[in-house]
Structure formats: C-alpha cells, structure tokens
PDB file of N, CA and C in Angstrom:
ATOM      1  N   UNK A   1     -20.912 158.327  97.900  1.00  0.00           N
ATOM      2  CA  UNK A   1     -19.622 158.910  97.592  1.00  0.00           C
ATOM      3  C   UNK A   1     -19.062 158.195  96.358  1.00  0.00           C
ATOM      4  N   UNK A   2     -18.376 158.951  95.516  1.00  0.00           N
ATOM      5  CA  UNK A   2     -18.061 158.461  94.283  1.00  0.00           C
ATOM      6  C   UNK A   2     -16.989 157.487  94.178  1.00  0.00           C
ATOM      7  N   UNK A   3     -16.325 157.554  95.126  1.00  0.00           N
ATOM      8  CA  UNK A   3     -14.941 156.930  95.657  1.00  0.00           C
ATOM      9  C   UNK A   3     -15.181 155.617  95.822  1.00  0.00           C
ATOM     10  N   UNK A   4     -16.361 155.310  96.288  1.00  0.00           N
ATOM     11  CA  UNK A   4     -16.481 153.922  96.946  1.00  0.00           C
ATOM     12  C   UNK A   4     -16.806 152.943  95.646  1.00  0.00           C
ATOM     13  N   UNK A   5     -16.766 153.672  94.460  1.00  0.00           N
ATOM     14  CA  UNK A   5     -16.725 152.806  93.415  1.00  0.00           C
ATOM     15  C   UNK A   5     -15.746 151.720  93.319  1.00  0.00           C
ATOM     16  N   UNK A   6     -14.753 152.258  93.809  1.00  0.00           N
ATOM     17  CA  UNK A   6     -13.231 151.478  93.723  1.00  0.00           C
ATOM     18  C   UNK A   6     -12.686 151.425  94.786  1.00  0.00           C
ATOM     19  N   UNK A   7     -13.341 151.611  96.423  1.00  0.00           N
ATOM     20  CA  UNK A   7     -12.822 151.364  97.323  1.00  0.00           C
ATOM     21  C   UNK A   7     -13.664 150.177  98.511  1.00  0.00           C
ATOM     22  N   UNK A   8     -15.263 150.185  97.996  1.00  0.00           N
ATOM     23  CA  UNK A   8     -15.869 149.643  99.010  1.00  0.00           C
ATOM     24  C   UNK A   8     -16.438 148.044  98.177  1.00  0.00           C
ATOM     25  N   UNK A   9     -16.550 147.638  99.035  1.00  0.00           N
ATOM     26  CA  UNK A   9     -17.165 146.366  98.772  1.00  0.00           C
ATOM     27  C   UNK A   9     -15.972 145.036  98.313  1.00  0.00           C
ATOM     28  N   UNK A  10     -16.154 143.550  98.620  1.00  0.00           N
ATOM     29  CA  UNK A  10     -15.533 142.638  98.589  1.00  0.00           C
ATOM     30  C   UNK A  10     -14.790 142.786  96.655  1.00  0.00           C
ATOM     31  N   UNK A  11     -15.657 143.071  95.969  1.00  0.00           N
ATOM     32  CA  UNK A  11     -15.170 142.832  94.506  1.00  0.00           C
ATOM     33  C   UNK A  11     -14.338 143.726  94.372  1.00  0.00           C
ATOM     34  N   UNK A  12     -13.982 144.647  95.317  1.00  0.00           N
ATOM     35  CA  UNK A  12     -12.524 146.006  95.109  1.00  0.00           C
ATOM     36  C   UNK A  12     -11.568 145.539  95.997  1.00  0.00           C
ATOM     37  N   UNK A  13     -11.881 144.170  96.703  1.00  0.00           N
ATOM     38  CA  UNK A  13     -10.004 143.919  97.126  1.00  0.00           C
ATOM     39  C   UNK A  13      -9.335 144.285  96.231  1.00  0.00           C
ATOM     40  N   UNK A  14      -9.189 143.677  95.058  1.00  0.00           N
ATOM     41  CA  UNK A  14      -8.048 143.961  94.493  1.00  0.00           C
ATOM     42  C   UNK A  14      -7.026 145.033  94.155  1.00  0.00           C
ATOM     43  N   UNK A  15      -8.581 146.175  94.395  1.00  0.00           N
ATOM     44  CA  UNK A  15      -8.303 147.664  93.635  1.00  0.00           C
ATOM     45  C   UNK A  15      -7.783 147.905  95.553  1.00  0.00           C
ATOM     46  N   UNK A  16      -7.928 147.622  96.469  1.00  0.00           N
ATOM     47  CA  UNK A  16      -7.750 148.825  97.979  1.00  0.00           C
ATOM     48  C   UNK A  16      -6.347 148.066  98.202  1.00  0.00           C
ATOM     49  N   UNK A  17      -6.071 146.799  97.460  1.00  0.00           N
ATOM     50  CA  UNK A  17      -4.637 146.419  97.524  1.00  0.00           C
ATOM     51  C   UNK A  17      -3.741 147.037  97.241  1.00  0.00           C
ATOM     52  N   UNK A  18      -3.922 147.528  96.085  1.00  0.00           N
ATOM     53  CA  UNK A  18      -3.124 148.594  94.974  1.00  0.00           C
ATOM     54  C   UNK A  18      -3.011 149.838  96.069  1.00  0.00           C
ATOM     55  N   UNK A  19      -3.912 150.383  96.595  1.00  0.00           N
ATOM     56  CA  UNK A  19      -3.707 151.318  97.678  1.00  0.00           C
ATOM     57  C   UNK A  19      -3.192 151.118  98.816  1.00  0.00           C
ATOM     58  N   UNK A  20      -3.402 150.169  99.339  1.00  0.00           N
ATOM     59  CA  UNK A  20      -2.343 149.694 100.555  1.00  0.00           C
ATOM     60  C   UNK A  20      -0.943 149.630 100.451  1.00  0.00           C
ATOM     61  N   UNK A  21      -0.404 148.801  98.930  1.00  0.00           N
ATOM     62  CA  UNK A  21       1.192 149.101  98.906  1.00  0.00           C
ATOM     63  C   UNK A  21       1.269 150.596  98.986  1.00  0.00           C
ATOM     64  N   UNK A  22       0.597 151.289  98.461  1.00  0.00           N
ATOM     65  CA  UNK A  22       1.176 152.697  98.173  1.00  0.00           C
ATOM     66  C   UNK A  22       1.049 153.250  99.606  1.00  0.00           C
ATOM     67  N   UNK A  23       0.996 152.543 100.773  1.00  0.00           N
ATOM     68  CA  UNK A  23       0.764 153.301 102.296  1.00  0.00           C
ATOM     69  C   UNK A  23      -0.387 154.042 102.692  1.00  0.00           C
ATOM     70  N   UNK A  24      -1.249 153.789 101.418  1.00  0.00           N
ATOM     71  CA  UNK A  24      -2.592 154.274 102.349  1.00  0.00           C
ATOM     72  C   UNK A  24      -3.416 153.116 103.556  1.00  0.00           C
ATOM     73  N   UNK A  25      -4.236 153.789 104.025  1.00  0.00           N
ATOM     74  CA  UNK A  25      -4.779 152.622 105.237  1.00  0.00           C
ATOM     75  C   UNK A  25      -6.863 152.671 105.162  1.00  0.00           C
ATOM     76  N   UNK A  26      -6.940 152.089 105.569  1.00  0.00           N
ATOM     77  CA  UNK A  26      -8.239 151.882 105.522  1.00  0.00           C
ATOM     78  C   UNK A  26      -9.228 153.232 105.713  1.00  0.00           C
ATOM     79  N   UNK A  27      -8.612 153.844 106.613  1.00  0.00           N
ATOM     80  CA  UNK A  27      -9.446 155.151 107.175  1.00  0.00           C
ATOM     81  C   UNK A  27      -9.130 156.199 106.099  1.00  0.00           C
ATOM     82  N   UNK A  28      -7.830 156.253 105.105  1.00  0.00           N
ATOM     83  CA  UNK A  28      -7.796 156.779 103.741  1.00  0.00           C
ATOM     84  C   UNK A  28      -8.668 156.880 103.152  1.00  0.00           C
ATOM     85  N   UNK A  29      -9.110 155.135 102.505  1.00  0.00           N
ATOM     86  CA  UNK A  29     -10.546 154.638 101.546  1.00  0.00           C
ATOM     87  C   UNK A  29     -11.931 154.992 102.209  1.00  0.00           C
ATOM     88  N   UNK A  30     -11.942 155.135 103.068  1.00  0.00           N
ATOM     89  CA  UNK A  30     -13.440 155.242 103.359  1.00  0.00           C
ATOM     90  C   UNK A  30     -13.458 156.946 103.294  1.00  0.00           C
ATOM     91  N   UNK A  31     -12.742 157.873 103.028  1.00  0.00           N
ATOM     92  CA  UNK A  31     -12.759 159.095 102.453  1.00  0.00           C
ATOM     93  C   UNK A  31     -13.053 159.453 101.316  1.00  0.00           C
ATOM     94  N   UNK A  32     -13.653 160.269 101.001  1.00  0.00           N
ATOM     95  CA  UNK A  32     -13.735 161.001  99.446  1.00  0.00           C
ATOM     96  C   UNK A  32     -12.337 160.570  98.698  1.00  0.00           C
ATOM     97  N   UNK A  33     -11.767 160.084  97.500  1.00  0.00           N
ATOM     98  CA  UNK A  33     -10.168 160.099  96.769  1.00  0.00           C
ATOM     99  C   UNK A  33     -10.767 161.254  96.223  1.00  0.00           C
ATOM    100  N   UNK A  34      -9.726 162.489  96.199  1.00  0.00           N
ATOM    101  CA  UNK A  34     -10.060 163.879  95.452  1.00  0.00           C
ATOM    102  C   UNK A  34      -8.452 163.578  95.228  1.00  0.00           C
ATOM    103  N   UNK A  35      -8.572 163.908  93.397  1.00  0.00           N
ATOM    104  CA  UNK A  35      -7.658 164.168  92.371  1.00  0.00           C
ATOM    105  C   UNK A  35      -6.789 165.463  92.630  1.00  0.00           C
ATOM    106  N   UNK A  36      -5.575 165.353  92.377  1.00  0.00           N
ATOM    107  CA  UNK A  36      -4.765 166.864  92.465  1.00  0.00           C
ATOM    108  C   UNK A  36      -4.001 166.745  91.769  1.00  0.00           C
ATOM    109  N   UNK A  37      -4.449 167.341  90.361  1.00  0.00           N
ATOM    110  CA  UNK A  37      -3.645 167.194  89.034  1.00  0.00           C
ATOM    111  C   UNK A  37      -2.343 168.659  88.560  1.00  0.00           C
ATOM    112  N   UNK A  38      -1.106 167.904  88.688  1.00  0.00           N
ATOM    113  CA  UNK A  38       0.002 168.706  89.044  1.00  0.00           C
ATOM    114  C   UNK A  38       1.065 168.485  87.645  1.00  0.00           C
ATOM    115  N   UNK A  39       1.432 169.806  86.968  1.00  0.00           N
ATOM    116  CA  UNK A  39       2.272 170.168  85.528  1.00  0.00           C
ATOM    117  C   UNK A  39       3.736 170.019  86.209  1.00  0.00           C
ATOM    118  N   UNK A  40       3.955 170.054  87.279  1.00  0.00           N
ATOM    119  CA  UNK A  40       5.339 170.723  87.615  1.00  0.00           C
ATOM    120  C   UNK A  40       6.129 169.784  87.052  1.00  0.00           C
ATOM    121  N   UNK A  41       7.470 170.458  86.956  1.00  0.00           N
ATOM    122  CA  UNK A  41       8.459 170.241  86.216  1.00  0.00           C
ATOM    123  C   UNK A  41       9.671 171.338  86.734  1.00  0.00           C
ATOM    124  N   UNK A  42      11.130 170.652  85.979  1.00  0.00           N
ATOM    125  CA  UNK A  42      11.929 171.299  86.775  1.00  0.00           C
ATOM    126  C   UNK A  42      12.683 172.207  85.109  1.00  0.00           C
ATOM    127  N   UNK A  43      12.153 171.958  83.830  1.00  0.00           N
ATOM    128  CA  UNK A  43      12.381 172.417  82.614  1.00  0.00           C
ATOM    129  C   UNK A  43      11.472 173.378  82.364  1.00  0.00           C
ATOM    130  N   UNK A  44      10.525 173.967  82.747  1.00  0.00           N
ATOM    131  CA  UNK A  44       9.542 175.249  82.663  1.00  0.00           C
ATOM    132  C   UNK A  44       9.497 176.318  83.683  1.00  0.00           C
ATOM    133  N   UNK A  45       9.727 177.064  83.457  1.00  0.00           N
ATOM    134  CA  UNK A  45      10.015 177.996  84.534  1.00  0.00           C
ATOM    135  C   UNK A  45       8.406 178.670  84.347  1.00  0.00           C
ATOM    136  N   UNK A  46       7.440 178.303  84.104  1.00  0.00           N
ATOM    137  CA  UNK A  46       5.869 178.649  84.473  1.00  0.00           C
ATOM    138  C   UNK A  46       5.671 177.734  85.407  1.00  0.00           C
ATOM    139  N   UNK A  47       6.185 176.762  85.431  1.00  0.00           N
ATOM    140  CA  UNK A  47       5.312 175.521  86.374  1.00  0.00           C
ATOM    141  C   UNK A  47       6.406 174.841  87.860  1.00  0.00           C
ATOM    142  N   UNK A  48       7.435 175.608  87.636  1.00  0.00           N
ATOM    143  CA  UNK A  48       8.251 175.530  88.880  1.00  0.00           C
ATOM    144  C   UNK A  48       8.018 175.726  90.504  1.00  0.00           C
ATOM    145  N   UNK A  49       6.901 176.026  90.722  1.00  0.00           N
ATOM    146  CA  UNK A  49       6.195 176.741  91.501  1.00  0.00           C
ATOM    147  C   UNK A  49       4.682 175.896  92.487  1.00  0.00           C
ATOM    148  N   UNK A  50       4.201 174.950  90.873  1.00  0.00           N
ATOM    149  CA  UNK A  50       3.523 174.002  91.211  1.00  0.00           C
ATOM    150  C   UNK A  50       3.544 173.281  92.302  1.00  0.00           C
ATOM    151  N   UNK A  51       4.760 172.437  92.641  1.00  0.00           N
ATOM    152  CA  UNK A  51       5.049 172.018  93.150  1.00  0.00           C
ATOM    153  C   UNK A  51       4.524 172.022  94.902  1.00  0.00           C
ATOM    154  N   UNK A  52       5.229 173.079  95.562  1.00  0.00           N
ATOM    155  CA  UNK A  52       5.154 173.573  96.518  1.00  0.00           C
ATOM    156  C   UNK A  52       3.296 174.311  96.477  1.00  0.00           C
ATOM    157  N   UNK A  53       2.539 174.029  95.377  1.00  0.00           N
ATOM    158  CA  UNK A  53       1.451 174.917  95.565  1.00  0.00           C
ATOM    159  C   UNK A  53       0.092 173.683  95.153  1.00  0.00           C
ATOM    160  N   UNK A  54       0.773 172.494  94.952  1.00  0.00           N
ATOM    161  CA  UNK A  54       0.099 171.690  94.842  1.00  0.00           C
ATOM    162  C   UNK A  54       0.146 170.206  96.314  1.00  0.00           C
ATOM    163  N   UNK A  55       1.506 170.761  96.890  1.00  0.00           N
ATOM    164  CA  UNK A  55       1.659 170.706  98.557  1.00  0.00           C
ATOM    165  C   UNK A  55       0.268 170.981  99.478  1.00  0.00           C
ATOM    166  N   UNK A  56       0.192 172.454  99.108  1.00  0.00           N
ATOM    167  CA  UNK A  56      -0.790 173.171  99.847  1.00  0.00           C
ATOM    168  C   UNK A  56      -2.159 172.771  99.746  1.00  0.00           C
ATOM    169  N   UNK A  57      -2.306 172.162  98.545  1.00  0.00           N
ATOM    170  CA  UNK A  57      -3.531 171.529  98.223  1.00  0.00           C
ATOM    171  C   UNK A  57      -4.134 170.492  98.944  1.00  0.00           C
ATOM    172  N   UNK A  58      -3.164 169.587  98.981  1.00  0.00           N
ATOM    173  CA  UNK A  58      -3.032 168.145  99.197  1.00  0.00           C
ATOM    174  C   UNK A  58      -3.242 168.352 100.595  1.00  0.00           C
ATOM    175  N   UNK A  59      -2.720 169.273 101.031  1.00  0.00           N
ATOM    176  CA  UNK A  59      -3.090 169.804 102.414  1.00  0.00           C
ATOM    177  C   UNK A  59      -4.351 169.759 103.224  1.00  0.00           C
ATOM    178  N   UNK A  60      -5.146 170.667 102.142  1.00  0.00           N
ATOM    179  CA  UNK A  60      -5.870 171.321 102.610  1.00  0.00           C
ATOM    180  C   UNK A  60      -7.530 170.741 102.173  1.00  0.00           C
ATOM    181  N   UNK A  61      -6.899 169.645 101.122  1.00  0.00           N
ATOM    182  CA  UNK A  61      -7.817 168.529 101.021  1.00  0.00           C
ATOM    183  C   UNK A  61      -7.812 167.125 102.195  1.00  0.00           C
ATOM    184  N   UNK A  62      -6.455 166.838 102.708  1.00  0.00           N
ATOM    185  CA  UNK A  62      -6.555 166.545 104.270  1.00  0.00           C
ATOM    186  C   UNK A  62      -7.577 166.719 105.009  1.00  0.00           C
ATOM    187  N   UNK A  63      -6.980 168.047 105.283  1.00  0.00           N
ATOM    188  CA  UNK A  63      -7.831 168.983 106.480  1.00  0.00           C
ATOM    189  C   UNK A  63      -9.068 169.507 106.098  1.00  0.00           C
ATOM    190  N   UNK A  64      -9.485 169.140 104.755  1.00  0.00           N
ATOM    191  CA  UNK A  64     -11.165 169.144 105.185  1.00  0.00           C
ATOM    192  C   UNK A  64     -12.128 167.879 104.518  1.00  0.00           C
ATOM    193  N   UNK A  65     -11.193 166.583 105.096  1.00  0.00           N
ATOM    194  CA  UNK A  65     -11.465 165.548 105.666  1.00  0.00           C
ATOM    195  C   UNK A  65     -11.228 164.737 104.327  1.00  0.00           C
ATOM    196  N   UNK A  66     -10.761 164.629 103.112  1.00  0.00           N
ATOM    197  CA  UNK A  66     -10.618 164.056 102.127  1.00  0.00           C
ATOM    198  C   UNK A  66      -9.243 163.283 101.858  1.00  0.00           C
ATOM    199  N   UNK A  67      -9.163 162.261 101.141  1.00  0.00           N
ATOM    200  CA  UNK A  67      -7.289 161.426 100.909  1.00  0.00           C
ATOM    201  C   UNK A  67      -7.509 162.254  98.984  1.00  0.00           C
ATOM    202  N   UNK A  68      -6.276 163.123  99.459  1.00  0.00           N
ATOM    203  CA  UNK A  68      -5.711 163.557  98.184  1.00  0.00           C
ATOM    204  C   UNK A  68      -4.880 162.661  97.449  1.00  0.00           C
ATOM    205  N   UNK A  69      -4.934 162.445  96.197  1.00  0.00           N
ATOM    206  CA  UNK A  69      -4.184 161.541  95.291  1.00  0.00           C
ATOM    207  C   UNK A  69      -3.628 162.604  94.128  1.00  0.00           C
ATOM    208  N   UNK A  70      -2.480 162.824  93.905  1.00  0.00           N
ATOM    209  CA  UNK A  70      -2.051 163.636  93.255  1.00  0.00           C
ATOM    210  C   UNK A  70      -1.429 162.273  92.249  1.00  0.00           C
ATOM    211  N   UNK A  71      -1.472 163.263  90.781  1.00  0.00           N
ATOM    212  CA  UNK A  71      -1.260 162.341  89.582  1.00  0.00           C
ATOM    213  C   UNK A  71      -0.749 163.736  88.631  1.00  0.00           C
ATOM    214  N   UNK A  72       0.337 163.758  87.655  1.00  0.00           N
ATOM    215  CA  UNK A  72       0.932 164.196  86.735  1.00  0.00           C
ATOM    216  C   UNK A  72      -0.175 164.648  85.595  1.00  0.00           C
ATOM    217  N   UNK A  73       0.278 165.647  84.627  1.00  0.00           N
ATOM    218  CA  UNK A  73      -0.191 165.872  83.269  1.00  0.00           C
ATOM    219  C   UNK A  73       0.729 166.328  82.331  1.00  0.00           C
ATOM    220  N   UNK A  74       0.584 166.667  81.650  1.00  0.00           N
ATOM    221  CA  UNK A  74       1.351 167.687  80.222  1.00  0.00           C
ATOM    222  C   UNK A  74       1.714 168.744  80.456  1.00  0.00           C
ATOM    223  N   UNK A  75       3.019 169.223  80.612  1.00  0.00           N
ATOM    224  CA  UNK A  75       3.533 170.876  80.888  1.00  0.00           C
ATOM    225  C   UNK A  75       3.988 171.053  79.218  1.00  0.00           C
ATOM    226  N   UNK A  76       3.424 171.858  79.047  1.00  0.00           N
ATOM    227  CA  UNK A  76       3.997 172.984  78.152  1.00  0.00           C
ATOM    228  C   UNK A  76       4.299 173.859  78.009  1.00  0.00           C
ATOM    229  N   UNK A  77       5.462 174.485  77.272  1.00  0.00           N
ATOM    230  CA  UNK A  77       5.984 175.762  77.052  1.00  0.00           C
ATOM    231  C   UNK A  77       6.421 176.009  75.569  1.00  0.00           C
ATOM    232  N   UNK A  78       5.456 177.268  75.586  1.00  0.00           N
ATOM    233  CA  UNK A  78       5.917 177.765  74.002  1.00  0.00           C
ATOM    234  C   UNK A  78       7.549 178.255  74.315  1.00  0.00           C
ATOM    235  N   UNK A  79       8.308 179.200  75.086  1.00  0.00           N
ATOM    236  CA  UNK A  79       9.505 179.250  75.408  1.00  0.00           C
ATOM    237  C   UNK A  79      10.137 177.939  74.627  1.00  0.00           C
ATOM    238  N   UNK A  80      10.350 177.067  75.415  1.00  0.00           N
ATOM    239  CA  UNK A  80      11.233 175.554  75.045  1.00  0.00           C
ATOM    240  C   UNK A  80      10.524 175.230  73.622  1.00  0.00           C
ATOM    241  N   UNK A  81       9.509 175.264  73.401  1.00  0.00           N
ATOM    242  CA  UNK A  81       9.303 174.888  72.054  1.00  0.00           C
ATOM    243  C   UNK A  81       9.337 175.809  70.674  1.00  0.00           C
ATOM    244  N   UNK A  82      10.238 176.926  71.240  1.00  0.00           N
ATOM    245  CA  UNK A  82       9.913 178.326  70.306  1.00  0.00           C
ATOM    246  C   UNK A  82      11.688 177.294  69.446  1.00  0.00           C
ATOM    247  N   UNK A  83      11.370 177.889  67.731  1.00  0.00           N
ATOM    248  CA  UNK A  83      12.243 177.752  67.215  1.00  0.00           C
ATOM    249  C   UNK A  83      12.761 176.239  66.261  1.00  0.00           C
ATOM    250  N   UNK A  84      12.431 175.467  66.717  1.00  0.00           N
ATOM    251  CA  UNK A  84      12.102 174.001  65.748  1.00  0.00           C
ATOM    252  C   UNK A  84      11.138 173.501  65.065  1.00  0.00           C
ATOM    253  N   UNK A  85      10.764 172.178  65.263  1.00  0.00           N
ATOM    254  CA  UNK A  85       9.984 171.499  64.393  1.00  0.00           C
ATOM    255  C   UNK A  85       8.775 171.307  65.548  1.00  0.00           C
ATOM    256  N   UNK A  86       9.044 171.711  66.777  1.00  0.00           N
ATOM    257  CA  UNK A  86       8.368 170.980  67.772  1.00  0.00           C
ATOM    258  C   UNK A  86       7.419 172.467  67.993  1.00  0.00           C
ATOM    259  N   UNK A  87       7.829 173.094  67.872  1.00  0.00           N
ATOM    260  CA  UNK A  87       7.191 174.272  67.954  1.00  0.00           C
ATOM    261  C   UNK A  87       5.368 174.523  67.694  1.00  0.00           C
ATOM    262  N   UNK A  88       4.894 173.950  66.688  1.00  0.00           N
ATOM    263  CA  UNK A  88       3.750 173.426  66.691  1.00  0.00           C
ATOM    264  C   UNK A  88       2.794 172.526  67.433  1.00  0.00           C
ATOM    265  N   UNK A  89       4.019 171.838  68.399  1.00  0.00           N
ATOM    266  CA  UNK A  89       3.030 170.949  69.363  1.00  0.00           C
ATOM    267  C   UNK A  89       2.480 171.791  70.950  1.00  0.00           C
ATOM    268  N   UNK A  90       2.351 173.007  71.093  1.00  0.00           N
ATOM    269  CA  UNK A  90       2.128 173.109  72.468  1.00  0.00           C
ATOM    270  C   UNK A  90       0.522 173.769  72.137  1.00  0.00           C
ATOM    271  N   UNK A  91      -0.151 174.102  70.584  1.00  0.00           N
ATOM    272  CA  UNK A  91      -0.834 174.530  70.203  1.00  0.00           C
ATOM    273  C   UNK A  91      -1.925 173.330  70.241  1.00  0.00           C
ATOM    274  N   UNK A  92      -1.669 171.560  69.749  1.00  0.00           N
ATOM    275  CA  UNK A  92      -2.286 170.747  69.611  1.00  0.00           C
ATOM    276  C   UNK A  92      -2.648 170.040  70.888  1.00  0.00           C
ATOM    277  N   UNK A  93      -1.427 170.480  71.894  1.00  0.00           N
ATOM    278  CA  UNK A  93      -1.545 170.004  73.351  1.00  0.00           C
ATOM    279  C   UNK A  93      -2.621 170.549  73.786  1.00  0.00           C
ATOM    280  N   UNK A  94      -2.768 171.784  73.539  1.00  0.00           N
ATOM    281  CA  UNK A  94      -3.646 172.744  74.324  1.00  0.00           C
ATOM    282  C   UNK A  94      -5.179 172.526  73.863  1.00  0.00           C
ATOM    283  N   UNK A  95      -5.261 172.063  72.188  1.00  0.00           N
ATOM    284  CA  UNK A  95      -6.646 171.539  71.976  1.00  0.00           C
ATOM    285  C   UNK A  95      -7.333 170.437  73.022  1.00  0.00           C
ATOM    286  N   UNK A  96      -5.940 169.440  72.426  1.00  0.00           N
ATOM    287  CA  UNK A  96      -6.434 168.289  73.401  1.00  0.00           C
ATOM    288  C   UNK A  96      -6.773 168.157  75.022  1.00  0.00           C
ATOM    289  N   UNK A  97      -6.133 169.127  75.560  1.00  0.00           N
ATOM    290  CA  UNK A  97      -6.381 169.150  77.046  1.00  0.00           C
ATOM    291  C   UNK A  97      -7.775 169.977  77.114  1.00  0.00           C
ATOM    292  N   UNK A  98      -8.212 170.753  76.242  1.00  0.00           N
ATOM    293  CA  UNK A  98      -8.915 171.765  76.616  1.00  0.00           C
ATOM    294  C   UNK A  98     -10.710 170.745  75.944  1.00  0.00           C
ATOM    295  N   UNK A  99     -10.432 169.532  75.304  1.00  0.00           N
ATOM    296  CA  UNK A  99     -11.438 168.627  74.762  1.00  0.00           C
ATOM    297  C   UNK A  99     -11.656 167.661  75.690  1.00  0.00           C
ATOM    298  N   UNK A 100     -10.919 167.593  77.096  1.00  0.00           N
ATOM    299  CA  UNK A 100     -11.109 166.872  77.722  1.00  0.00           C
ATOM    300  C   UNK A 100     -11.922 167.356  78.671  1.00  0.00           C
TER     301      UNK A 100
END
C-alpha cells in the first residue's frame, strides 16, 4: 500500500505524530490515505456546491474501507476575474493545473 510510505515503520514516528494531533488513530494509518482534492469557496458560485459533494466523498471513501484526507486547490472564475488586470490569470491557472 502506498500509504505506508509515511505511515508504517519506526522512521515515520514523526510523520503518524503529525496525524495523531490532527485526531486520527492508528486504525486510520494502517488504511489506504486517499486524497480528496476540494475548490470550494464561498466567492464562486461554480464551486459552492463542492463542499457538501466533497462530504459525500469522504464518505464514501470511509465506507469502502479507506481514511480520506481532504486538502484545498485553486478556484477560479473567469466571472470574478472578467474586467481588470487580473483577468488574464484564470487562463495561466488552468495551464498550470492541467501540467500537473
């Protein structure tokens, strides 16, 4: 399991520490960590929605036996960025996310 890179063995105390403050428990780490990468925001009315649908996820990565770790990214909106100087950045965002 890919997880146990950073969860198993004596040389990852340090790293299952970092997970313990955050209230996970042992029977957490010895699970798959599956990523649940979430835009929401309360300034985009595309990604308002996320929220509650990245809930369901986290869920449902639970219930078929995995510790979900949800972590933030980049929301963009041409809307909010229509009309300034900034207006050009949701075009360079979109390279960069899409090179990753």
């Amino acid at each position: 399991m890919r997880s146990s890179i950073i969860t198993q063995g004596i040389d990852r105390a340090t790293h299952r520490s970092l997970f313990y403050s955050m209230g996970h428990c042992r029977e957490d780490l010895n699970k798959p960590l599956v990523a649940v990468v979430n835009s929401f925001n309360e300034l985009m009315p595309g990604h308002v929605h996320l929220q509650a649908l990245c809930q369901a996820i986290k869920l449902g990565v639970a219930e078929a036996g995995g510790t979900p770790l949800e972590f933030p990214c980049i929301a963009v909106c041409d809307g909010i960025a229509t009309g300034h100087k900034g207006m050009k950045m949701p075009m360079l965002s979109r390279e960069m996310i899409a090179d990753l």
